[in-house]
N, C-alpha and C. Protein backbone atom coordinates (compact mmCIF):
# COMPACT_ATOMS: atom_id res chain seq x y z
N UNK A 1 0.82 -1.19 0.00
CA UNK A 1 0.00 0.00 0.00
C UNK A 1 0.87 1.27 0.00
N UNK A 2 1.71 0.86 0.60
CA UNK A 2 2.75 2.16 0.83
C UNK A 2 3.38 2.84 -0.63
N UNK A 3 3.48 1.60 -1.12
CA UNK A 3 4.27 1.74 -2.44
C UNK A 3 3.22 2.42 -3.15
N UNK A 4 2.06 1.88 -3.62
CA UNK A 4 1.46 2.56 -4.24
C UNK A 4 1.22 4.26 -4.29
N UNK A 5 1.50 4.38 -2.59
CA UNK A 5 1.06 5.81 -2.37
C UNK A 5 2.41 6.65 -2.80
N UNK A 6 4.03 6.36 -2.59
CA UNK A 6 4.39 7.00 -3.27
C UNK A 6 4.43 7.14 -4.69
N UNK A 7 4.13 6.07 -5.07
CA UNK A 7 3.79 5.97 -6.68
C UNK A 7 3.08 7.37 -7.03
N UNK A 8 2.25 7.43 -6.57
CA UNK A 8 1.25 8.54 -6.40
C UNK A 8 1.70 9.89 -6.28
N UNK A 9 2.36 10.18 -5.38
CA UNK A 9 3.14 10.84 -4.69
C UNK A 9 4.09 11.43 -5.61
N UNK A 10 4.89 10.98 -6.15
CA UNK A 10 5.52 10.67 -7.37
C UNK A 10 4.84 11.51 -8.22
N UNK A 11 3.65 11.22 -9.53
CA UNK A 11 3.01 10.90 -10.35
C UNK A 11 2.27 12.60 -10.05
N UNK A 12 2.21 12.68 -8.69
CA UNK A 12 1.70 14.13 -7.83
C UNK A 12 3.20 15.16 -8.84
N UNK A 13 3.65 15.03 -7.83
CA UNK A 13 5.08 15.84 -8.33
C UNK A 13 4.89 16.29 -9.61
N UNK A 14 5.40 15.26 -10.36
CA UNK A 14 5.59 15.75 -11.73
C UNK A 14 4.82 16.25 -12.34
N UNK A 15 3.40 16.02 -12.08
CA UNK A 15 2.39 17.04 -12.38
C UNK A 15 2.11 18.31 -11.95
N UNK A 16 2.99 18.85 -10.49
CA UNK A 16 3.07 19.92 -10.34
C UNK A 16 4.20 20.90 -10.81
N UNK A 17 5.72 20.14 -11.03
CA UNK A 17 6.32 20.34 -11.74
C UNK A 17 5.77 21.19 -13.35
N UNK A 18 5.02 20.37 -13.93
CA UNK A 18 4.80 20.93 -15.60
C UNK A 18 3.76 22.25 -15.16
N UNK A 19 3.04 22.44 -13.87
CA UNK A 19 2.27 22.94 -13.77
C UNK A 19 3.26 24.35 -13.25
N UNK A 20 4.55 24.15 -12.64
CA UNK A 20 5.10 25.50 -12.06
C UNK A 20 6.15 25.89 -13.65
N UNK A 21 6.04 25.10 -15.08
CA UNK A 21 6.64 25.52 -15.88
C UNK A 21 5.94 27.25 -16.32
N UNK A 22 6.27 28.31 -16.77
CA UNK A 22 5.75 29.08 -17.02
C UNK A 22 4.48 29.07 -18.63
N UNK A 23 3.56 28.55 -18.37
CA UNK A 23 2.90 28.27 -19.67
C UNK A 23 2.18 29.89 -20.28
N UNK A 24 2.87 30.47 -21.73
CA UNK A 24 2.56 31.35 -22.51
C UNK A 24 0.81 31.87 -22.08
N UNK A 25 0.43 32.79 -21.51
CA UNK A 25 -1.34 33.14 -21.43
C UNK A 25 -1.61 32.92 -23.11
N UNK A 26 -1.14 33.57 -23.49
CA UNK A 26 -1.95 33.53 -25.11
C UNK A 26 -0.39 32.89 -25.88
N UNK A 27 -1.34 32.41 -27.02
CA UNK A 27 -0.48 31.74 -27.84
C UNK A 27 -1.43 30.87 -28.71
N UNK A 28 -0.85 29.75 -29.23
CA UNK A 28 -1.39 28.63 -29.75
C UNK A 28 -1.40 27.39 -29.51
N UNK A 29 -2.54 26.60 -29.37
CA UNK A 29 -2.14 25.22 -28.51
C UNK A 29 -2.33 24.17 -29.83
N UNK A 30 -1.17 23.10 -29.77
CA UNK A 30 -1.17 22.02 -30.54
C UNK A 30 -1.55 20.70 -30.10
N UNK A 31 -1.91 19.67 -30.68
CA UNK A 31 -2.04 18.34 -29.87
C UNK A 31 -1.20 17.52 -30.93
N UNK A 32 -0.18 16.88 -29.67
CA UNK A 32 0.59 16.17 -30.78
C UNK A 32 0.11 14.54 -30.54
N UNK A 33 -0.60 13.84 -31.18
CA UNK A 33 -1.23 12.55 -31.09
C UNK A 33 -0.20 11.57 -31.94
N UNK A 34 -0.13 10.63 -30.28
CA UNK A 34 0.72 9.65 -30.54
C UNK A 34 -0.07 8.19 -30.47
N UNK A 35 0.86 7.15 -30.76
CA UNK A 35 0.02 6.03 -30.68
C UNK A 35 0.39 5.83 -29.04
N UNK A 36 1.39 6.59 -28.14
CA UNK A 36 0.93 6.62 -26.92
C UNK A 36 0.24 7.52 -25.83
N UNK A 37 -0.29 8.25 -26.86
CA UNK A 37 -1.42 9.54 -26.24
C UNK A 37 -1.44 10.70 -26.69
N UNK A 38 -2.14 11.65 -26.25
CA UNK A 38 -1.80 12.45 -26.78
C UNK A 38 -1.31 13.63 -25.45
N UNK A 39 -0.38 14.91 -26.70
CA UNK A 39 0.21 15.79 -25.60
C UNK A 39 -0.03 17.16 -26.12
N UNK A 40 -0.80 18.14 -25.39
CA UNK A 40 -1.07 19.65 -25.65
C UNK A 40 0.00 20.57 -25.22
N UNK A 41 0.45 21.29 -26.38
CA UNK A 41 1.43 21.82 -26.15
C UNK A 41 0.76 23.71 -26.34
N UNK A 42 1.27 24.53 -26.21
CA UNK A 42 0.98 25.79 -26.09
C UNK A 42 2.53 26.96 -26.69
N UNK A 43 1.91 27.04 -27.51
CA UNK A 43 3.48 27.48 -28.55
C UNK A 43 2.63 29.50 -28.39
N UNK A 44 4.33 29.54 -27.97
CA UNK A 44 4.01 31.23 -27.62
C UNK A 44 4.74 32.04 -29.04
N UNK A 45 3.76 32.37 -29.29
CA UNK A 45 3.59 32.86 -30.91
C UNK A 45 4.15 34.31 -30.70
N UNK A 46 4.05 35.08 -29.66
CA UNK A 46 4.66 36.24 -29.54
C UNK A 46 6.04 36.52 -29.25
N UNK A 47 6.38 35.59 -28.03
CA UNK A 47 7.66 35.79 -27.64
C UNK A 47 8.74 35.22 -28.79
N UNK A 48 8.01 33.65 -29.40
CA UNK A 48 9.28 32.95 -30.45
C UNK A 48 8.48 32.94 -31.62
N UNK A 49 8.22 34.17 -32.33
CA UNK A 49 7.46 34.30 -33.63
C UNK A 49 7.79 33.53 -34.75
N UNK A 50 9.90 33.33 -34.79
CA UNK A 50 9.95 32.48 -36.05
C UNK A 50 9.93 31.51 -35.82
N UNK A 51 10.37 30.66 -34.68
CA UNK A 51 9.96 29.08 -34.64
C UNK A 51 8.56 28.68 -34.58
N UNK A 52 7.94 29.53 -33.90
CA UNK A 52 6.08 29.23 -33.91
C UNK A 52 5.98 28.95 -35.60
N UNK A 53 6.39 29.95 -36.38
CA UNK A 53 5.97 30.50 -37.39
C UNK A 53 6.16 29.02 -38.61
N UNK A 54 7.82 28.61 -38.28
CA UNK A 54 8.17 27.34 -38.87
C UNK A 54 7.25 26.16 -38.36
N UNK A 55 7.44 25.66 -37.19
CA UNK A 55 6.74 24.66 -36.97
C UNK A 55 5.32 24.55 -36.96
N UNK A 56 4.39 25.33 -36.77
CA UNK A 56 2.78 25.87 -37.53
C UNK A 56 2.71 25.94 -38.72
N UNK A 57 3.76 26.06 -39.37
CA UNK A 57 3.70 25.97 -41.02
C UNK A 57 3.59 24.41 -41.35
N UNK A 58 4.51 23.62 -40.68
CA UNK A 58 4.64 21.89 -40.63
C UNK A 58 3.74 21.48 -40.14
N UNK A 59 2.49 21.98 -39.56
CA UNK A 59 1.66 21.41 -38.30
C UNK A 59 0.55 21.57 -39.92
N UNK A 60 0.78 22.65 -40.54
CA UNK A 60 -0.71 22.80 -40.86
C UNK A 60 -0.51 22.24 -42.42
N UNK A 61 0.43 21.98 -42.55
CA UNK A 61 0.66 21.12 -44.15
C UNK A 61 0.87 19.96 -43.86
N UNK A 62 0.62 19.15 -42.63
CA UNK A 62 0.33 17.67 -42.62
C UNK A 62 1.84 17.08 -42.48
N UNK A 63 2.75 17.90 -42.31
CA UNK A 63 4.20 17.51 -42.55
C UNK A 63 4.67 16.20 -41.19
N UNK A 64 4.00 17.00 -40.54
CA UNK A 64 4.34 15.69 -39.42
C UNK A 64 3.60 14.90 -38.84
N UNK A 65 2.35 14.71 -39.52
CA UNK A 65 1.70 13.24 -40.01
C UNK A 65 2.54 12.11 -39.93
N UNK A 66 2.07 11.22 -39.24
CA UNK A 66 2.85 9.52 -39.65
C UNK A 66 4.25 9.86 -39.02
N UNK A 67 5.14 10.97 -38.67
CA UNK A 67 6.33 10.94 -38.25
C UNK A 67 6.78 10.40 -36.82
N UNK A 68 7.62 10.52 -36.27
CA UNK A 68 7.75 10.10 -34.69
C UNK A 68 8.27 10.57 -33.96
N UNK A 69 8.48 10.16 -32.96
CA UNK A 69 9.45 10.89 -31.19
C UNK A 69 10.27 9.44 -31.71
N UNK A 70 11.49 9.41 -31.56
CA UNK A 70 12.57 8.30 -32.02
C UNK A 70 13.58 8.12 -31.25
N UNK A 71 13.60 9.48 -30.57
CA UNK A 71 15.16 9.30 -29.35
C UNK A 71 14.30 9.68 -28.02
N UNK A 72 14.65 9.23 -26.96
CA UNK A 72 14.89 9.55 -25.74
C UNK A 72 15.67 9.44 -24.74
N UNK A 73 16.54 10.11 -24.04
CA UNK A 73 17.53 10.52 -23.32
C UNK A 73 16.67 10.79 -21.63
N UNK A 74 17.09 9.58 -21.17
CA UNK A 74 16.76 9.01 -19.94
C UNK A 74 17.71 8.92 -18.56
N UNK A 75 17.73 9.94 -17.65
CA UNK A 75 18.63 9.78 -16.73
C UNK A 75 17.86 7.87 -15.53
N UNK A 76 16.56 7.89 -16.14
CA UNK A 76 17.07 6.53 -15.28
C UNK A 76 17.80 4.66 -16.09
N UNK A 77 17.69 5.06 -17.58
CA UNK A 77 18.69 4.45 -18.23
C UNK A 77 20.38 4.87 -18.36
N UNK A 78 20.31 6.39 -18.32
CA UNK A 78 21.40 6.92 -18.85
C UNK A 78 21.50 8.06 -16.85
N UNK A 79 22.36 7.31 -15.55
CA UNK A 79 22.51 8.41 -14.60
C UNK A 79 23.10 9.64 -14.87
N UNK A 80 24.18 9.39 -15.74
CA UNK A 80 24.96 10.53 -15.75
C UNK A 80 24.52 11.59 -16.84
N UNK A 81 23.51 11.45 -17.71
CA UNK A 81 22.91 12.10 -18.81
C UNK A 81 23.27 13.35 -18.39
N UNK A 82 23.68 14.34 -19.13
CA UNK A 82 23.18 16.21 -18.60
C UNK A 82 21.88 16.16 -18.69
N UNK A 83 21.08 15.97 -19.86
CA UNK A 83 20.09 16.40 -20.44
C UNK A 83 18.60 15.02 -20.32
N UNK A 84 17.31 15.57 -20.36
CA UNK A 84 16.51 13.97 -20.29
C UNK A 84 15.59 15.11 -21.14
N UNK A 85 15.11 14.32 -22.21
CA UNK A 85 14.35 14.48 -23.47
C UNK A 85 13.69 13.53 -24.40
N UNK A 86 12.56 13.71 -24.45
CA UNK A 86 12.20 13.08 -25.95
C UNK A 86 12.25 13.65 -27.22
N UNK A 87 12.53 13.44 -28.64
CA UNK A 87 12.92 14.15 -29.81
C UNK A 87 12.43 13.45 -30.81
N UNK A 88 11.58 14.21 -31.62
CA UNK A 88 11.07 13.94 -32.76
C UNK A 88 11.04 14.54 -33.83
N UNK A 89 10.32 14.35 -34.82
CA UNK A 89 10.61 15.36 -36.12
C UNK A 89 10.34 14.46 -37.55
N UNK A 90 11.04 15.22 -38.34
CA UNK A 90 10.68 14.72 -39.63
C UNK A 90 11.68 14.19 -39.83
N UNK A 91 13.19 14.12 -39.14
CA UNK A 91 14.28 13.35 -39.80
C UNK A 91 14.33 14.11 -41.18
N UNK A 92 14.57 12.74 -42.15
CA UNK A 92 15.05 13.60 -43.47
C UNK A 92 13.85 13.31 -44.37
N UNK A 93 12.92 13.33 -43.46
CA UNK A 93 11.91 13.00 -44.53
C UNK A 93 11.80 14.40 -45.58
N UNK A 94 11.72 15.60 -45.01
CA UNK A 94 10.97 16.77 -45.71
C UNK A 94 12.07 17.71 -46.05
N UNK A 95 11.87 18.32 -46.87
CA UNK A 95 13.16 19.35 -47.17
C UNK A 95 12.42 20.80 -46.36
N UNK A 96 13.30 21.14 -45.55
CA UNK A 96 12.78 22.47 -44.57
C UNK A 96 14.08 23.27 -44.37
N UNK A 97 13.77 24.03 -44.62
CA UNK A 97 15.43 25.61 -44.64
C UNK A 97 14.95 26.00 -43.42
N UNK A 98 16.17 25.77 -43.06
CA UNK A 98 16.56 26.32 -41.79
C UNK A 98 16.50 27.06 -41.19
N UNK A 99 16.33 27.16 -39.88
CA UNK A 99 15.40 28.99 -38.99
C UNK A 99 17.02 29.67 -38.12
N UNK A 100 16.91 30.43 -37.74
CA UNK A 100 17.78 30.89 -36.67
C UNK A 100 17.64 30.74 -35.52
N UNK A 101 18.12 29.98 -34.43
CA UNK A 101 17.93 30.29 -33.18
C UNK A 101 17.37 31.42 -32.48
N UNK A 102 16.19 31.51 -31.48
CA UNK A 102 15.44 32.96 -31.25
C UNK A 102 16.03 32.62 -29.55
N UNK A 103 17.32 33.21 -29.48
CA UNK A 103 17.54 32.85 -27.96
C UNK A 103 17.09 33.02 -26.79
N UNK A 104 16.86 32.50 -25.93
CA UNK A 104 16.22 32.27 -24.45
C UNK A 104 16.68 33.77 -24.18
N UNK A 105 17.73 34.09 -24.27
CA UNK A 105 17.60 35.44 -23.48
C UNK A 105 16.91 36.37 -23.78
N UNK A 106 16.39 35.98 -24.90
CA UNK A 106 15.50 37.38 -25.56
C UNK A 106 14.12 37.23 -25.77
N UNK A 107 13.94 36.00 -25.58
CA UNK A 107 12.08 35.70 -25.84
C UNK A 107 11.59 35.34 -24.12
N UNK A 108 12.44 34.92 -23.52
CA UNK A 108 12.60 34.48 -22.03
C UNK A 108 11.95 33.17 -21.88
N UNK A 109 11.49 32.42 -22.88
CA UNK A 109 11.56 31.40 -22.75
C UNK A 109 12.54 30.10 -22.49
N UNK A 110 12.24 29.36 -21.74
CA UNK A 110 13.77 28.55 -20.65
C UNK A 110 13.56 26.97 -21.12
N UNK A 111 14.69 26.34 -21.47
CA UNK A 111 14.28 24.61 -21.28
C UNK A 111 14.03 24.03 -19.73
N UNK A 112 13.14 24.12 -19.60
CA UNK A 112 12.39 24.06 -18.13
C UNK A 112 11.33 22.64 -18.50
N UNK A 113 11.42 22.45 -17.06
CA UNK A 113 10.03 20.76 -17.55
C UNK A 113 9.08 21.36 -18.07
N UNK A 114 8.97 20.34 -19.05
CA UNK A 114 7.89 20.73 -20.09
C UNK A 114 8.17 21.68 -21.40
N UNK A 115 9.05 21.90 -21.70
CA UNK A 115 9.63 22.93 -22.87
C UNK A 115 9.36 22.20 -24.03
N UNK A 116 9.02 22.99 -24.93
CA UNK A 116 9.43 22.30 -26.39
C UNK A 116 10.37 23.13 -26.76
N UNK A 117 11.46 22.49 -27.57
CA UNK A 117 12.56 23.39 -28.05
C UNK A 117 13.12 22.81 -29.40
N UNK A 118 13.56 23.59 -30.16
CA UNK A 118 13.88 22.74 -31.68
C UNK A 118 15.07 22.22 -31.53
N UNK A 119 15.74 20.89 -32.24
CA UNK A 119 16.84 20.99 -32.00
C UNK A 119 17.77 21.16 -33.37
N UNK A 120 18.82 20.92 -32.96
CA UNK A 120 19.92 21.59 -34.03
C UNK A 120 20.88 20.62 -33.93
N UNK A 121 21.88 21.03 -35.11
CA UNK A 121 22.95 20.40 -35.28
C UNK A 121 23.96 21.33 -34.52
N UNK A 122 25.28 21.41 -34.50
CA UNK A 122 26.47 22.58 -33.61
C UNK A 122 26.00 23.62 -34.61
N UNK A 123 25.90 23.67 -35.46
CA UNK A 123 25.54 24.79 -36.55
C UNK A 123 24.21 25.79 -35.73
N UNK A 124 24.10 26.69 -35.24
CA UNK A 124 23.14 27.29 -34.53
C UNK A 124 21.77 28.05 -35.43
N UNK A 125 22.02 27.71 -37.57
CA UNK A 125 20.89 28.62 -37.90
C UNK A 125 20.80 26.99 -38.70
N UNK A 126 20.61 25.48 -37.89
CA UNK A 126 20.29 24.18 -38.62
C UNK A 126 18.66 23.76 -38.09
N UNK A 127 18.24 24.46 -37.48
CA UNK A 127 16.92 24.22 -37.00
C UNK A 127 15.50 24.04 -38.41
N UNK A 128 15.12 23.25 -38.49
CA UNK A 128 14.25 22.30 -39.04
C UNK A 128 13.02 21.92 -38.50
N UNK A 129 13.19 20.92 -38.30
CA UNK A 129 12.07 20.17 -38.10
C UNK A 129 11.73 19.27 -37.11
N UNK A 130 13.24 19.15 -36.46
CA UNK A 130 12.93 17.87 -35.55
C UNK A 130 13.20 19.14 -33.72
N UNK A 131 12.41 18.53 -32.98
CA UNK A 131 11.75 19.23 -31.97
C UNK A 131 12.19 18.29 -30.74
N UNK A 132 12.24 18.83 -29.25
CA UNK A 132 12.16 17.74 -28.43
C UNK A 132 11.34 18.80 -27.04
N UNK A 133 11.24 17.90 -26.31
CA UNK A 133 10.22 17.96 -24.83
C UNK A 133 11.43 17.59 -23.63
N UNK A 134 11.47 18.81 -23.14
CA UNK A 134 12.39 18.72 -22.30
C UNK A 134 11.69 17.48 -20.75
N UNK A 135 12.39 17.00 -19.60
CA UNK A 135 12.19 16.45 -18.71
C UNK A 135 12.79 17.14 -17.78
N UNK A 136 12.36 17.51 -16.74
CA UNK A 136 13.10 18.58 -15.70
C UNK A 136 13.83 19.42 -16.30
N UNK A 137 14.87 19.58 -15.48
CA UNK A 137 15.36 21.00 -15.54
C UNK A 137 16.72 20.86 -16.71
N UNK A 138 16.77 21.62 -18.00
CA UNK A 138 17.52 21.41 -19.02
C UNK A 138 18.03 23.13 -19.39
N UNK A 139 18.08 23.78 -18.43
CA UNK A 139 18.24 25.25 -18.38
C UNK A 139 19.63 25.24 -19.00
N UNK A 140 20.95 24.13 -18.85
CA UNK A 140 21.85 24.56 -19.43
C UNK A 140 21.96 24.81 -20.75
N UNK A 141 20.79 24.58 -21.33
CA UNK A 141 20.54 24.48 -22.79
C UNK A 141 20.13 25.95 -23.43
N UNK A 142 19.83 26.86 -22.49
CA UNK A 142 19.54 28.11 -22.51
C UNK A 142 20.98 28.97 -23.43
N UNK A 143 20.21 29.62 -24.19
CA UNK A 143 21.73 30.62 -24.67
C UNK A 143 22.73 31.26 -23.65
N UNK A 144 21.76 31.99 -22.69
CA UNK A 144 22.88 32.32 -21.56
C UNK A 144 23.65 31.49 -21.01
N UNK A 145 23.10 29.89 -20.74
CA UNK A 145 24.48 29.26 -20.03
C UNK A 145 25.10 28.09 -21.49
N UNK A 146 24.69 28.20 -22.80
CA UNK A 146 25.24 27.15 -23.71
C UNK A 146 26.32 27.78 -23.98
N UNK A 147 27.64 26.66 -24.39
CA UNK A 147 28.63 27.07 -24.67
C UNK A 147 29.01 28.14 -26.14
N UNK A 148 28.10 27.67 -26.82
CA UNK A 148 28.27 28.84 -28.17
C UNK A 148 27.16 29.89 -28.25
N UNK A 149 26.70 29.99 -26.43
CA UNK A 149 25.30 31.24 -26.42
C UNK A 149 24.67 31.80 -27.67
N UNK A 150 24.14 30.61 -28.04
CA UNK A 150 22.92 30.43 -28.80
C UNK A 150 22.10 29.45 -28.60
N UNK A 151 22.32 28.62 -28.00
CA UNK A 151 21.63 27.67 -27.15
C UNK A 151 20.48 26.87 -27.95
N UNK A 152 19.38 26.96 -27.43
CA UNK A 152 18.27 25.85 -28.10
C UNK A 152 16.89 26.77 -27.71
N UNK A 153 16.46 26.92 -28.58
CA UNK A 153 15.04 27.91 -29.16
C UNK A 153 13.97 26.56 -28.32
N UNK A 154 13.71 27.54 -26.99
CA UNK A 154 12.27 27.04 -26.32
C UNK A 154 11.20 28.09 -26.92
N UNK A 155 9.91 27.44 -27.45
CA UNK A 155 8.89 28.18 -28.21
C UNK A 155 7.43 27.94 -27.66
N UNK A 156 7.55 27.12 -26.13
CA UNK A 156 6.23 26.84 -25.70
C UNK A 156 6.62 25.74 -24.58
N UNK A 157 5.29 25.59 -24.34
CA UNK A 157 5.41 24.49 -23.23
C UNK A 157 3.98 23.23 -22.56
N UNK A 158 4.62 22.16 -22.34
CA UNK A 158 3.30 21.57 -22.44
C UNK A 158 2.24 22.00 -21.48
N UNK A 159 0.91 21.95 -21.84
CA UNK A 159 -0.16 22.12 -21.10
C UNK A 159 -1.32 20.94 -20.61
N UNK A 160 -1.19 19.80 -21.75
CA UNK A 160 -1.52 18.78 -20.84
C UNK A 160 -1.37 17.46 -21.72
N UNK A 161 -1.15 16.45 -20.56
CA UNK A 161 -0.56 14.99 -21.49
C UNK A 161 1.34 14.78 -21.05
N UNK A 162 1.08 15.61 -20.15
CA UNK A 162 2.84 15.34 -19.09
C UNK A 162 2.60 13.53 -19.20
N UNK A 163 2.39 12.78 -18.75
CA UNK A 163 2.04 12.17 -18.19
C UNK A 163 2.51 10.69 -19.65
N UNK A 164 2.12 11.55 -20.79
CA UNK A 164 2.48 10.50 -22.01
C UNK A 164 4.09 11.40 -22.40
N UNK A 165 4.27 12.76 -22.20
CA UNK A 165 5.69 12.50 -22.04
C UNK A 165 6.43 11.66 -21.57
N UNK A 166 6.02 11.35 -20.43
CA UNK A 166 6.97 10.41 -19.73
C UNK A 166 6.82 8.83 -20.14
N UNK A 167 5.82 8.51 -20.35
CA UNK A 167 5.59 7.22 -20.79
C UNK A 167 6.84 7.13 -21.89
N UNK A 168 6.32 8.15 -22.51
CA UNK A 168 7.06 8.51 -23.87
C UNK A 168 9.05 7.84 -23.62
N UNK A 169 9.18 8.73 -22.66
CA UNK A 169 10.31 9.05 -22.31
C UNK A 169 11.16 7.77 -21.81
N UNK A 170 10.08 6.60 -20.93
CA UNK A 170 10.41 5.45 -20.37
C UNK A 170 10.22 4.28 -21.47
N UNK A 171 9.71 4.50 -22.32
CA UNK A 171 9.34 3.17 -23.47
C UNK A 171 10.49 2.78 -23.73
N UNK A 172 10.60 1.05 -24.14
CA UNK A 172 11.43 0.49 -24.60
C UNK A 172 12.64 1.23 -25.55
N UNK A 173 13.88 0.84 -25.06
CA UNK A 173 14.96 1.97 -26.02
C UNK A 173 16.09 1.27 -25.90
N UNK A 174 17.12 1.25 -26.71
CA UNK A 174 18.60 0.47 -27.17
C UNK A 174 19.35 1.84 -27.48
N UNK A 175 19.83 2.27 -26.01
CA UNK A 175 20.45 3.53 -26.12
C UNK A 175 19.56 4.64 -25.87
N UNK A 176 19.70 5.32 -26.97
CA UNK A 176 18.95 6.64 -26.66
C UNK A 176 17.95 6.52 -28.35
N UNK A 177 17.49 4.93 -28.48
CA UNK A 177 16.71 4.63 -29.93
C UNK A 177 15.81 4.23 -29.34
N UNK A 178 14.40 4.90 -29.64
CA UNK A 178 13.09 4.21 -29.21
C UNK A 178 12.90 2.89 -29.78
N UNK A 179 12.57 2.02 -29.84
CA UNK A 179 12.23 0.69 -30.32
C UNK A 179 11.12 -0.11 -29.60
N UNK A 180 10.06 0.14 -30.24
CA UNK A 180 10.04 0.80 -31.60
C UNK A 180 9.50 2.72 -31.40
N UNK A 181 9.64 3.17 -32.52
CA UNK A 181 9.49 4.58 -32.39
C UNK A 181 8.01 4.90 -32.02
N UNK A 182 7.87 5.95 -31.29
CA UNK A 182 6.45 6.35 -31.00
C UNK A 182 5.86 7.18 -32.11
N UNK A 183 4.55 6.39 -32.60
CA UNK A 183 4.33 7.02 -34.23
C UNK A 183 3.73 8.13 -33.61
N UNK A 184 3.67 9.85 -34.49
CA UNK A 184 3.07 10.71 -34.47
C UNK A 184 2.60 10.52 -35.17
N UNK A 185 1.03 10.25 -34.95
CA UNK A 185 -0.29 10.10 -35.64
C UNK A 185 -0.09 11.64 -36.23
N UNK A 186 -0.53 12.39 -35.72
CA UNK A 186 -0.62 13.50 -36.34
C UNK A 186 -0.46 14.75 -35.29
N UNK A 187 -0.12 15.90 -35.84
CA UNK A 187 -0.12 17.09 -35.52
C UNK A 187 -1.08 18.45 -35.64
N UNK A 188 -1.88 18.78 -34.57
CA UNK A 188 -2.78 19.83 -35.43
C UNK A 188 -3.11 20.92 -34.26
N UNK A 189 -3.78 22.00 -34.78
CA UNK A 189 -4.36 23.04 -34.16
C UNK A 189 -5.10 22.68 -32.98
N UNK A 190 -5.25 22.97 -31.56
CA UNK A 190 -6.52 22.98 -31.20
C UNK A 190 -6.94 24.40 -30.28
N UNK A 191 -8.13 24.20 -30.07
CA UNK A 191 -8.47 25.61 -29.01
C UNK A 191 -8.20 25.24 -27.08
C-alpha cells in the first residue's frame, strides 16, 4: 500500500512540476497525437514568432503526419545524462530551410520541464524540423548558459498529457533509440 502511495506521490510531483513551468497566457495550442497519447502543447507565438511561425507551417501542411518521437535521453537508463528528453521530427523525410535560433535570453523562454525546443545540429541557424520535450530541468541548454550562447530555441510548453511524455520518455529503447518509435499520428491546431 505504501508503495502505491508514493507511486502517487511521485506521479503528484511531476504534475506539479509541468504545472510551475511558465505556460505562454496567449499563444497557440497544438495536440501532438501519438500512438501513446496524446500531448497539448501551447506554442508562444509572440515571444518565439519564427519558430512558432516554422513549426505551424509543418503542423498545418500535414508535414508531421505519420512521423515520430525516435530518441529519448533518460537519466534513469542513462545516470549521468546532462540532459533527459524526448525528440522527434521529420528526420530527413521533408526538405525544410533552416530557422535561426530565437535565444532564451530574448524571448525568455527557458528549457524548463515541459519545454518544447527545436533541435539543431552545432551549426546554430540548422533548426528544421525535428523538436524535443524537455524532462526537468535542461536550463543549461539556454543561450545564456550554452557554450556557443545560442543555445536551443524554447517556443512553448506543455499544457496537458505530461504524463504521455513520460511514458514517452520510459518506453522500450537500445540507447537513446526508441524501439520501436512512438508514431506521431498527427499534428494539429486545437483551441
Amino acid at each position: 500500500m505504501a508503495h502505491l502511495r508514493n507511486i502517487g506521490i511521485a506521479l503528484a510531483a511531476s504534475f506539479l512540476l509541468v504545472a510551475a513551468s511558465p505556460a505562454p497566457s496567449k499563444g497557440t495550442n497544438v495536440a501532438i497525437e501519438t500512438t501513446a497519447g496524446t500531448i497539448v502543447v501551447r506554442l508562444d507565438t509572440v515571444a518565439a514568432p519564427v519558430t512558432t511561425k516554422n513549426f505551424l507551417h509543418l503542423v498545418d501542411t500535414g508535414a508531421y503526419n505519420g512521423s515520430s518521437f525516435y530518441r529519448t535521453v533518460s537519466r534513469q537508463r542513462e545516470p549521468n545524462s546532462a540532459i533527459e528528453v524526448i525528440q522527434g521530427g521529420l528526420q530527413p523525410k521533408a526538405i525544410v530551410h533552416p530557422i535561426p535560433v530565437e535565444k532564451t535570453e530574448t524571448t525568455g523562454l527557458h528549457n524548463t520541464n515541459g519545454a518544447i525546443s527545436m533541435a539543431r545540429t552545432a551549426d546554430p541557424v540548422s533548426a528544421t524540423s525535428e523538436f524535443f520535450i524537455c524532462i526537468g530541468d535542461n536550463t543549461f541548454l539556454d543561450s545564456q548558459k550554452f557554450s556557443d550562447h545560442e543555445g536551443y530555441a524554447a517556443f512553448g510548453y506543455v499544457v496537458s498529457g505530461y504524463d504521455v511524455v513520460l511514458a514517452i520518455n520510459h518506453a522500450p529503447a537500445e540507447g537513446q533509440s526508441l524501439t520501436p518509435p512512438i508514431r506521431i499520428v498527427r499534428i494539429r491546431r486545437v483551441r
